[in-house]
Protein backbone atom coordinates (compact mmCIF):
# COMPACT_ATOMS: atom_id res chain seq x y z
CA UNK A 1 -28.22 65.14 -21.92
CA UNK A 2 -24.87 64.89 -23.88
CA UNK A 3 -23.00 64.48 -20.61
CA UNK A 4 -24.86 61.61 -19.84
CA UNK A 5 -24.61 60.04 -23.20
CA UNK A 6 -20.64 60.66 -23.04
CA UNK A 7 -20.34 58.98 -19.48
CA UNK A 8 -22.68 56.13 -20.54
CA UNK A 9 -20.17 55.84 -23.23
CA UNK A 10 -17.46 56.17 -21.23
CA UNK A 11 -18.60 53.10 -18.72
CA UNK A 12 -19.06 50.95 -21.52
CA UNK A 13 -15.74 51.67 -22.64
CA UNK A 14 -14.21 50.46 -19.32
CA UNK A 15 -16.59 47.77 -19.42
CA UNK A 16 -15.09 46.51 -22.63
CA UNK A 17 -11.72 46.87 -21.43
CA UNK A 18 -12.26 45.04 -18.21
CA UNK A 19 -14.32 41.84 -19.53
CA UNK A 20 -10.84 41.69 -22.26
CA UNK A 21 -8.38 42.11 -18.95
CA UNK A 22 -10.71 39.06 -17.05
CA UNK A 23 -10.45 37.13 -20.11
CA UNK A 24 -6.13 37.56 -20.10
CA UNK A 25 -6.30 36.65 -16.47
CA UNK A 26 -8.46 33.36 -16.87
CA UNK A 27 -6.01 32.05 -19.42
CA UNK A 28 -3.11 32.96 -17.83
CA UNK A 29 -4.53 31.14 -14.27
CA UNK A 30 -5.05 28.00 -16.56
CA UNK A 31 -1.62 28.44 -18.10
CA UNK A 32 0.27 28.77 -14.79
CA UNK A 33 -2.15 26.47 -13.09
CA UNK A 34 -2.95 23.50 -15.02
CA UNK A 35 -1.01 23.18 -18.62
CA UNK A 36 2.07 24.06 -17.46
CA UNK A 37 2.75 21.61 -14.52
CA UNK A 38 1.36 19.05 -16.91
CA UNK A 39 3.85 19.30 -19.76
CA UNK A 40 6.73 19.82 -17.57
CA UNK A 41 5.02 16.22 -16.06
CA UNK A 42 4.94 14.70 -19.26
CA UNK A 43 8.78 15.80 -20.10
CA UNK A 44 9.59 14.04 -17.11
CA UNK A 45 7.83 10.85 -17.64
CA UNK A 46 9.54 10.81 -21.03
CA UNK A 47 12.65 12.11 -19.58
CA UNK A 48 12.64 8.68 -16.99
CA UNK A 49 11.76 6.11 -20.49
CA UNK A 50 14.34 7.30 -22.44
CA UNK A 51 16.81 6.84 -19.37
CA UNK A 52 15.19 3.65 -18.50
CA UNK A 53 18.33 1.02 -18.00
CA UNK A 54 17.88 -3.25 -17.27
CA UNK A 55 16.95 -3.33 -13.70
CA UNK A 56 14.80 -0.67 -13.11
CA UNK A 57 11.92 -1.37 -11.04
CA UNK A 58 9.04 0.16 -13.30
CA UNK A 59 4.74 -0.34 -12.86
CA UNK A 60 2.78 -0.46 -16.27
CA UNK A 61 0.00 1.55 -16.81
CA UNK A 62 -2.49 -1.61 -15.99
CA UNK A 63 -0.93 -1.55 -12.38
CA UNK A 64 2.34 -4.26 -12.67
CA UNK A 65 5.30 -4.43 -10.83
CA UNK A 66 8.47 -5.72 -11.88
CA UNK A 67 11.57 -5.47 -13.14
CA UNK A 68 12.80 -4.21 -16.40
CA UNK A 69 15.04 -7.28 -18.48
CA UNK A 70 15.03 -5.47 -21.50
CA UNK A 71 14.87 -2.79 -23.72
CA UNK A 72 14.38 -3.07 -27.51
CA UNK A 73 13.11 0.05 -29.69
CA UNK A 74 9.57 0.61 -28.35
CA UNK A 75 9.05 -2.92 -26.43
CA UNK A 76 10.60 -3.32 -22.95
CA UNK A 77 10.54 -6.74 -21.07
CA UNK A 78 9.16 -6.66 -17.87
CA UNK A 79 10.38 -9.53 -14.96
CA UNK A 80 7.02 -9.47 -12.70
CA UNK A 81 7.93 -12.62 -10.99
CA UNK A 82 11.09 -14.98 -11.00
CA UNK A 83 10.96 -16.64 -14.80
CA UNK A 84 7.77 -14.61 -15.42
CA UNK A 85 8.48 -12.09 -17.88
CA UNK A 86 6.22 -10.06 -20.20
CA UNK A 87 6.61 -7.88 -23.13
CA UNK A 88 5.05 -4.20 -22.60
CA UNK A 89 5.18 -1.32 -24.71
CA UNK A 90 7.92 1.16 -23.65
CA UNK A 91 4.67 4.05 -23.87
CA UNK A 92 2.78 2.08 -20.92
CA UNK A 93 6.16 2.29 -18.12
CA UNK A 94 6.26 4.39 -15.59
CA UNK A 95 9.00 5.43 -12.42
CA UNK A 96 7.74 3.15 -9.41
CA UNK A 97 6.73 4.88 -6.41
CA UNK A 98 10.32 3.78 -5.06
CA UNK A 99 12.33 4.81 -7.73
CA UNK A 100 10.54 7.99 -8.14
CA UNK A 101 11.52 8.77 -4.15
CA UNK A 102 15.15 7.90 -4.63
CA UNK A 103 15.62 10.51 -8.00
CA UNK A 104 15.91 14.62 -7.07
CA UNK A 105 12.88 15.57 -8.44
């Protein structure tokens, strides 16, 4: 009877140890899977606005194209058409799909 106790013991032991090992191995697949490809996407979205230069074909986060005329500190003028301009905020730009092709990624 106290063999059977001590393996019972035993198994739960290894039990423990194996549910702690699954939970390491979930995080880590979340790590390597989905945080870390989305900060090192968010460095380089920040990476492109704080590079972004007059000229620089951009799309705002509401879906316009255009053209960047401006920068001032966290307001960036956007030509969308030829004497159509409007003022975004430099947090709504993004790369268009053109620009992003031409960079080394």
């Amino acid at each position: 009877m106290n063999y059977l106790n001590i393996l019972l013991n035993a198994q739960g032991d290894t039990s423990a140890y194996s549910s702690i090992i699954m939970m390491v191995l979930i995080v880590a697949i979340f790590y390597f899977f989905m945080i870390r490809p989305q900060t090192k996407k968010q460095k380089a979205i920040q990476k492109f606005r704080e590079g972004l230069q007059a000229g620089d074909k951009v799309v705002t986060a509401g879906g316009i194209h255009g053209k960047v005329r401006d920068i001032k500190d966290n307001v960036v003028i956007v030509e969308i058409a030829e004497n159509v301009r409007i003022r975004v905020d430099k947090a709504s730009v993004f790369a268009s799909a053109e620009e992003s092709q031409q960079q080394p990624k």
